[in-house]
Protein backbone atom coordinates (compact mmCIF):
# COMPACT_ATOMS: atom_id res chain seq x y z
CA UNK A 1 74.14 -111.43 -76.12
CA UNK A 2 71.05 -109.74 -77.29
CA UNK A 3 71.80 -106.18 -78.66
CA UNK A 4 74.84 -105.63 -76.31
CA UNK A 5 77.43 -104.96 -79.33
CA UNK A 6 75.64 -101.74 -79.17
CA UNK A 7 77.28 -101.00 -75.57
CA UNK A 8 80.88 -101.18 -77.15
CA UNK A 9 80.54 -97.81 -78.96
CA UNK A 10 78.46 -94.53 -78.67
CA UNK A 11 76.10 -93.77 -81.22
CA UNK A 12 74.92 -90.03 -81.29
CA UNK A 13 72.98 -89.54 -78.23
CA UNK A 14 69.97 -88.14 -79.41
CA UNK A 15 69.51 -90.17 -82.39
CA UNK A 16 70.14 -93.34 -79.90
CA UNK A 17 67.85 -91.54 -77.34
CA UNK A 18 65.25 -90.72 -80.17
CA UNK A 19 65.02 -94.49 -81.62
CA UNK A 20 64.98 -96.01 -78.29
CA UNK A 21 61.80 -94.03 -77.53
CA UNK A 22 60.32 -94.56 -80.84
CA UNK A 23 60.68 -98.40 -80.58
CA UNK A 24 59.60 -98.66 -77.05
CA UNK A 25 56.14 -96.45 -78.12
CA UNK A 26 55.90 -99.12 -80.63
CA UNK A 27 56.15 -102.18 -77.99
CA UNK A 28 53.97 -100.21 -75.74
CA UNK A 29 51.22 -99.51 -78.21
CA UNK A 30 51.44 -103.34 -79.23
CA UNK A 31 50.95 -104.41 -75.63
CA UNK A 32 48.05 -101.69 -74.75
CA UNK A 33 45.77 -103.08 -77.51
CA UNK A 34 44.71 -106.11 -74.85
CA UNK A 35 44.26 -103.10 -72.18
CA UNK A 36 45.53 -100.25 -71.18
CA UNK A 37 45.17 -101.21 -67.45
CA UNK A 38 48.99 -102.31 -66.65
CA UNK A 39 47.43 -103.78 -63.63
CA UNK A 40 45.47 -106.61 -65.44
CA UNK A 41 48.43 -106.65 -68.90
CA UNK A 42 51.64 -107.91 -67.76
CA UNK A 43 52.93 -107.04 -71.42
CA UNK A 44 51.82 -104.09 -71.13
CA UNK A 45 53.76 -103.24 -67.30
CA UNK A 46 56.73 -104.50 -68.63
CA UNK A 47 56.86 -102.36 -71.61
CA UNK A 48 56.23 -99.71 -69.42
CA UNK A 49 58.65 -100.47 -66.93
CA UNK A 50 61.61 -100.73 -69.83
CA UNK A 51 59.99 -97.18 -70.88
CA UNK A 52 60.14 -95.61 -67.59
CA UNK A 53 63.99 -96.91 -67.17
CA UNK A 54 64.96 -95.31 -70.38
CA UNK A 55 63.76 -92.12 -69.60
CA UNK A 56 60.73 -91.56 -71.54
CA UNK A 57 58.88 -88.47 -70.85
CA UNK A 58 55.61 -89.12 -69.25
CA UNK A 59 53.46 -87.88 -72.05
CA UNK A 60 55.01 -90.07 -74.87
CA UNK A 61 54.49 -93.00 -72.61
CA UNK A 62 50.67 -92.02 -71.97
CA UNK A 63 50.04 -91.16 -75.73
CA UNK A 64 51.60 -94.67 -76.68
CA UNK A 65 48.98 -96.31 -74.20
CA UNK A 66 46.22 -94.10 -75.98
CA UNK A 67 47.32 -94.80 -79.15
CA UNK A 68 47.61 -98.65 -78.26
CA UNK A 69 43.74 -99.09 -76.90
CA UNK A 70 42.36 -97.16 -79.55
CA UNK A 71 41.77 -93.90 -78.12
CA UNK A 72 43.97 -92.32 -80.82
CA UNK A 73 43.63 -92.30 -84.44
CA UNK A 74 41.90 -96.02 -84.20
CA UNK A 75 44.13 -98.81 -83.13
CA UNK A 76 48.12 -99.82 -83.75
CA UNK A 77 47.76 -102.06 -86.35
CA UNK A 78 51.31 -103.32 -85.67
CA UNK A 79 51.76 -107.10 -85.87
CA UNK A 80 55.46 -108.79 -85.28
CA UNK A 81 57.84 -110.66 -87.99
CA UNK A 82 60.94 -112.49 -87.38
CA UNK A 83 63.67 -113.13 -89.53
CA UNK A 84 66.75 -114.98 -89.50
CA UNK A 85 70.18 -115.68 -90.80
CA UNK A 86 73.89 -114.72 -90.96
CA UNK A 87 75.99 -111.50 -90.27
CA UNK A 88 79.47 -111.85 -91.84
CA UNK A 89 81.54 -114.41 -90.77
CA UNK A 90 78.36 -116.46 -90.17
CA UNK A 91 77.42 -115.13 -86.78
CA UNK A 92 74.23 -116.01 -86.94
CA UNK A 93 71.32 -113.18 -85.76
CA UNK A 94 67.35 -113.15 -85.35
CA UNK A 95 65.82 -109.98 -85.80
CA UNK A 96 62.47 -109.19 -85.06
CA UNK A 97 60.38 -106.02 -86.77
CA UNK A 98 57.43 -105.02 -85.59
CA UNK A 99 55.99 -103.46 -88.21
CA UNK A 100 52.21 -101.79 -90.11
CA UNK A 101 53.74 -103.00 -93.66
CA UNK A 102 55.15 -106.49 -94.16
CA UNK A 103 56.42 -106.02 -97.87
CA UNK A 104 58.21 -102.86 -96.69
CA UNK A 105 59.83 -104.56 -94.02
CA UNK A 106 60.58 -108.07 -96.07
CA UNK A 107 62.35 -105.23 -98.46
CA UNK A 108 64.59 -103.10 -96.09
CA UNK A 109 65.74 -106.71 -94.12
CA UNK A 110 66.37 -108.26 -97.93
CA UNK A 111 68.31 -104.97 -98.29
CA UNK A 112 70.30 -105.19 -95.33
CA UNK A 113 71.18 -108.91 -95.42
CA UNK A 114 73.00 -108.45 -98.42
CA UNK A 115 76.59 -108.26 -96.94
CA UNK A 116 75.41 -111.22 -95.02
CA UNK A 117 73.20 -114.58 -95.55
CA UNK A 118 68.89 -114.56 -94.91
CA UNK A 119 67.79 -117.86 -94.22
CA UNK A 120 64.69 -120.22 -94.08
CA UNK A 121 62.56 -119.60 -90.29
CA UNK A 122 64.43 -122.28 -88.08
CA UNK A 123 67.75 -122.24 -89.63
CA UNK A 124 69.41 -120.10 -86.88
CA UNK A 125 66.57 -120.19 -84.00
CA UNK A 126 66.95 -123.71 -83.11
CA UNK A 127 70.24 -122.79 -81.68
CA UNK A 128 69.19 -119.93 -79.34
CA UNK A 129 67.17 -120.39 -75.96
CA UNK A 130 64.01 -118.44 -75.98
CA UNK A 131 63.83 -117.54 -72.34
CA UNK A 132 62.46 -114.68 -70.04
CA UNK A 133 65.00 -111.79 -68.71
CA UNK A 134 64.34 -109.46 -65.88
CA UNK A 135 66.82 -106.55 -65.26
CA UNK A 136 65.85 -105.93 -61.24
CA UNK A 137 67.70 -103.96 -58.29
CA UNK A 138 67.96 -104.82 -55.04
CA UNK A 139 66.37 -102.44 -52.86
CA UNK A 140 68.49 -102.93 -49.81
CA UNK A 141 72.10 -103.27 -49.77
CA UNK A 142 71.91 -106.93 -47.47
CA UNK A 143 68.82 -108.03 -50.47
CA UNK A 144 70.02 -112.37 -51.33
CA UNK A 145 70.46 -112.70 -55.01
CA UNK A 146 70.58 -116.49 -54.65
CA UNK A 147 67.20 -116.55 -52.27
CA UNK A 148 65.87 -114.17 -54.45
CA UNK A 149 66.56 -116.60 -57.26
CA UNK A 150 65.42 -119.50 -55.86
CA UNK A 151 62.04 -118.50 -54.15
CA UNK A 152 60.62 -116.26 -57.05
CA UNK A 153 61.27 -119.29 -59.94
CA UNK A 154 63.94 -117.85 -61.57
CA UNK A 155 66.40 -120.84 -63.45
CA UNK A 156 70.18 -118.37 -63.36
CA UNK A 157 71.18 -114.68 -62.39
CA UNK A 158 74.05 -113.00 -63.88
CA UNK A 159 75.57 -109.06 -62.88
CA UNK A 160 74.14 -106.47 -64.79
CA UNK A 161 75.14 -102.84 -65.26
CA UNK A 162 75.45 -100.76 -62.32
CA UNK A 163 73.92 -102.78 -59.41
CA UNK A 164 71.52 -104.27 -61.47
CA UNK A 165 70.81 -108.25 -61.53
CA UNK A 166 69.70 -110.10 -64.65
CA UNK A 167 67.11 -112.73 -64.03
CA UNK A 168 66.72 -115.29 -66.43
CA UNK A 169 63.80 -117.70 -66.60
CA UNK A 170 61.49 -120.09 -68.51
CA UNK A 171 59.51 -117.93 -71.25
CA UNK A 172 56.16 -118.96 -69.59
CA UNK A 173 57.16 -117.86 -66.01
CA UNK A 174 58.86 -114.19 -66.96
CA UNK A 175 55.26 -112.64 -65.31
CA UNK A 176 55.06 -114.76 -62.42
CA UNK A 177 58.85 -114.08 -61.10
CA UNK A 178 58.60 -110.51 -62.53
CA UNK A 179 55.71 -110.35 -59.68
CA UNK A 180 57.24 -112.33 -56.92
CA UNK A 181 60.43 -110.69 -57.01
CA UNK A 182 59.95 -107.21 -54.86
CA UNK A 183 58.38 -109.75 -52.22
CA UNK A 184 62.42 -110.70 -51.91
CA UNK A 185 64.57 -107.39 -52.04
CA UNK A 186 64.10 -106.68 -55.93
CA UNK A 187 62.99 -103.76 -57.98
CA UNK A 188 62.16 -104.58 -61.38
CA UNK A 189 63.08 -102.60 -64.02
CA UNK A 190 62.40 -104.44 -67.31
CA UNK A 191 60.96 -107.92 -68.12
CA UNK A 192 61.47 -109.18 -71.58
CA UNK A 193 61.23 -112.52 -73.57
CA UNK A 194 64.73 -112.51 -75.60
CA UNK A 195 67.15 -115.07 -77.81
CA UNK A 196 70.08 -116.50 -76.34
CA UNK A 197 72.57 -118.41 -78.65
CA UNK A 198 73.84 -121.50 -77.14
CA UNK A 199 77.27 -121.66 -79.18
CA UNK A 200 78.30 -117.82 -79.54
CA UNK A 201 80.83 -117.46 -82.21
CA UNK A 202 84.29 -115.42 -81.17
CA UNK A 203 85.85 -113.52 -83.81
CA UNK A 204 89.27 -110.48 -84.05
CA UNK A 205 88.97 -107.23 -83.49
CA UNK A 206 88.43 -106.46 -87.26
CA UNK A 207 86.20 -109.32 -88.13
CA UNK A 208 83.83 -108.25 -85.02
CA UNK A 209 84.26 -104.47 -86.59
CA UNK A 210 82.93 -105.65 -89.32
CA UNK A 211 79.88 -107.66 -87.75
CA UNK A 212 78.71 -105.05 -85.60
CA UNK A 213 78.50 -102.23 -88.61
CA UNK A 214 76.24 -104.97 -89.93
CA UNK A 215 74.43 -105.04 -86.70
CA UNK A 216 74.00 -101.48 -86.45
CA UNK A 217 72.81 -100.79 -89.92
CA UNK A 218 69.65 -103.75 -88.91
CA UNK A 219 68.88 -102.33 -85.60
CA UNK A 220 68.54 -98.65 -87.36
CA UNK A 221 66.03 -99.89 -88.87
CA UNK A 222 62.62 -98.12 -88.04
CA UNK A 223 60.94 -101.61 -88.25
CA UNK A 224 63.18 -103.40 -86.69
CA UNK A 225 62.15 -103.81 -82.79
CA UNK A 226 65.10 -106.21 -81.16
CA UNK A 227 68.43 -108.14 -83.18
CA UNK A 228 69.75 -110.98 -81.03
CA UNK A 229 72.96 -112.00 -81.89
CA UNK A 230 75.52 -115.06 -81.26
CA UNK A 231 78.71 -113.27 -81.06
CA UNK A 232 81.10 -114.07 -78.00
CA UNK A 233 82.45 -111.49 -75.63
C-alpha cells in the first residue's frame, strides 16, 4: 500500500506541504545529476512530474534541477539506502532514505525501529513486488482504460483518487508506458518504481493505531525518502 496510511489522517498542512517539497527537491536533485534535460532523463521527468502535481512552486523545482547538475554549491552528493524490517505486530515495512550521511541515517532508522524489529536486507523484500506505478488522467471523458492498458505495456490498472488511474507495470518498462500512454487518452502525472507486499497483514482498529504512529514517526524522517508498507485495507 505504499505510504497510503498517511491518507487516513491529516497531518498539519504545512508541515505535510513543507516535507513533501523537501523530499521531492531531494529526488529531483538525485535524478538531475545524469542531466538536467528532462527530455533525454526519464528519472528526472518523472520526478518532475510528481513535483509539479504536488504543487511545488516553480523556483524550488528549478533550483533543485540546478542544484542536481552542479550548477549550485557543487553537486548533490545524495546516494540511496534501504532498510528493512517490522512495525508492531510484524507488519513488515521497507524504507528507503536518501541521504548525504549514512551513519546519521543508520542511527535515526536504529532509533526509530526500536518499538519494532530491523532486519537483515532480504528478510522482508522478498515478499513485496518491485514494480513500476504511473498515476495518469484521462484526458477525455470517452479515454479506454483497458486499451490504454493493453497497447502502452502496462501488466494491471486500479482507480486512483479523483479520476486518476494507477498503472502498474514491470520495473524495466515504467519509462516506456509512461511515454506511450498520452498516445491513448492519458495524462501522466507521476511515474515511480515502488514495493508492493504480496501478503498484506490486516489488523483492529487499535493495533493499526498503533502501526501507523510507527509509520509516521519513519516517514518524518528528513532522510527518509519513501516507507512501503504491508498492511491491509
Amino acid at each position: 500500500m505504499g505510504a497510503q496510511w498517511k491518507a487516513k489522517h491529516k497531518m498539519d498542512a504545512a508541515n505535510a506541504k513543507g516535507r513533501i517539497f523537501t523530499k521531492l527537491a531531494k529526488e529531483i536533485a538525485v535524478a538531475a545529476r545524469n542531466g538536467a534535460d528532462p527530455d533525454m532523463n526519464a528519472k528526472l521527468r518523472s520526478a518532475i512530474e510528481a513535483a509539479k502535481k504536488a504543487s511545488m512552486p516553480k523556483d524550488t523545482l528549478e533550483r533543485a534541477i540546478k542544484k542536481g547538475a552542479g550548477l549550485l554549491d557543487g553537486p548533490a552528493n545524495y546516494e540511496t539506502v534501504v532498510y528493512e524490517g517490522f512495525a508492531p505486530h510484524q507488519v513488515p515495512v521497507i524504507v528507503e532514505c536518501l541521504t548525504d550521511n549514512k551513519n546519521r541515517s543508520a542511527m535515526s532508522i536504529r532509533q526509530l525501529f526500536r518499538k519494532g524489529q530491523l532486519a537483515t536486507s532480504g528478510a522482508v523484500s522478498w515478499d513485496f513486488k518491485h514494480l513500476g506505478q504511473i498515476e495518469a488522467e484521462p484526458v477525455t471523458a470517452d479515454a479506454d482504460v483497458e486499451l490504454a492498458a493493453i497497447e502502452a505495456g502496462a501488466q494491471d490498472f486500479e482507480a486512483g483518487e479523483d479520476n486518476e488511474v494507477v498503472f502498474l507495470t514491470e520495473a524495466t518498462d515504467l519509462d516506456l508506458v509512461a511515454k506511450a500512454l498520452p498516445e491513448f487518452g492519458y495524462n501522466v502525472l507521476t511515474a515511480k518504481l515502488v514495493y508492493r507486499a504480496n501478503n498484506p497483514v490486516s489488523l483492529g482498529d487499535a493495533e493499526r493505531a498503533e502501526v501507523e504512529a510507527f509509520l509516521d514517526a519513519i516517514d518524518a524522517d528528513d532522510d527518509v525518502q519513501n516507507v512501503y508498507v504491508g498492511l491491509g485495507e
